[in-house]
Protein backbone atom coordinates (compact mmCIF):
# COMPACT_ATOMS: atom_id res chain seq x y z
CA UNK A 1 -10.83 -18.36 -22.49
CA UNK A 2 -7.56 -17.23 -21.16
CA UNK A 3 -7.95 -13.96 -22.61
CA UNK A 4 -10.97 -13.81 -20.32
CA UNK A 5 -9.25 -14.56 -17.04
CA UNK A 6 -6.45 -11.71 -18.37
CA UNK A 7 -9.33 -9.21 -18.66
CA UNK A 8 -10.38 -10.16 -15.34
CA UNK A 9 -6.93 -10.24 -13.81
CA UNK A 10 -6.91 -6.62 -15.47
CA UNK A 11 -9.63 -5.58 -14.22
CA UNK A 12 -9.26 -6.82 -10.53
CA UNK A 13 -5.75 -5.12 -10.35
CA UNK A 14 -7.20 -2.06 -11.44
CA UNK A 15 -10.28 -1.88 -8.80
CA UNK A 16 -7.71 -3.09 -6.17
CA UNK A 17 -4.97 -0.16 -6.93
CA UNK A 18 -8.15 2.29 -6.88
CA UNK A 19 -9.52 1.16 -3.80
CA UNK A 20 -5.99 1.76 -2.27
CA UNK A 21 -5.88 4.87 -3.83
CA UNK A 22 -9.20 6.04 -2.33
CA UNK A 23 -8.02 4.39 1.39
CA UNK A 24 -4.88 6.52 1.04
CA UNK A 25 -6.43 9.70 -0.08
CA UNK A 26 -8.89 9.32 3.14
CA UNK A 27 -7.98 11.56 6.02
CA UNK A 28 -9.20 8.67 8.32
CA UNK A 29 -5.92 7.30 9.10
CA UNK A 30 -7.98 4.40 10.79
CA UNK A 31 -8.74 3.04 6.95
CA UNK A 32 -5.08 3.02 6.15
CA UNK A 33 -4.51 1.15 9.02
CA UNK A 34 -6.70 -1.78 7.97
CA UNK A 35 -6.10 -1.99 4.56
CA UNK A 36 -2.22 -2.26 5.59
CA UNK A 37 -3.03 -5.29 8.19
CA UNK A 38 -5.32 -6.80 5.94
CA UNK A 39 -2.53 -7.14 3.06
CA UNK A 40 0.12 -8.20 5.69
CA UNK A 41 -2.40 -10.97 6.98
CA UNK A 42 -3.36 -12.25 3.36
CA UNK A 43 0.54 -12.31 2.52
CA UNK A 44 1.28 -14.21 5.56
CA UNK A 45 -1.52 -16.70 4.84
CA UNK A 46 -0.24 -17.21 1.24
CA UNK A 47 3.19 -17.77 2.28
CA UNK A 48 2.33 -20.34 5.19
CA UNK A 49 0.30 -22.29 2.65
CA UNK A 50 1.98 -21.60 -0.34
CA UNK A 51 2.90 -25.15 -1.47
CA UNK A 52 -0.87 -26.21 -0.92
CA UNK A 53 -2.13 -23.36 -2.87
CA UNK A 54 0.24 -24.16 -5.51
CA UNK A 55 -0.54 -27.69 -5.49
CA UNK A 56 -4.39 -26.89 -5.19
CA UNK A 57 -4.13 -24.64 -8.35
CA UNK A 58 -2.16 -27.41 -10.40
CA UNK A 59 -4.40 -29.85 -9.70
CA UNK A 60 -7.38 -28.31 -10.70
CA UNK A 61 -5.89 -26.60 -14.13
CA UNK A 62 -4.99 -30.33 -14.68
CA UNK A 63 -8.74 -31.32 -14.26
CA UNK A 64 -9.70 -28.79 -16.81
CA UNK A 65 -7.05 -29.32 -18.69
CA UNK A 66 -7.91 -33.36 -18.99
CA UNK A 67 -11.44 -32.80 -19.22
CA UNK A 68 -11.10 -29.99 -21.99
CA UNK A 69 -11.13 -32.44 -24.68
CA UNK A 70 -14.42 -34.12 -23.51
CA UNK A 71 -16.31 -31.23 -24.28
């Protein structure tokens, strides 16, 4: 199972780094633009509400983590 999430980890990072690729490589300066304010929003989202991500994240890898064994 957590080879799974790895692939898909994988395979996110990989879309993500071409669909940068193809934003930079577009003479449309206006796409550049947005891709560089959407990333600075998202970052400044996660690090306001960083400790309840975390916390959200723990919590629910403890729920499957607990309930693993019922299955």
């Amino acid at each position: 199972m957590l080879m799974y999430w790895k692939n898909r980890a994988v395979n996110g990072v990989w879309k993500l780094q071409r669909r940068v690729y193809e934003v930079l490589r577009n003479e449309d300066g206006v796409g550049t633009v947005e891709v560089v304010l959407l990333i600075l929003v998202a970052t400044g989202l996660v690090l306001i509400f960083k400790d309840r991500i975390t916390e959200l994240v723990t919590n629910i890898f403890g729920k499957i983590t607990s309930q693993a064994g019922k299955i």
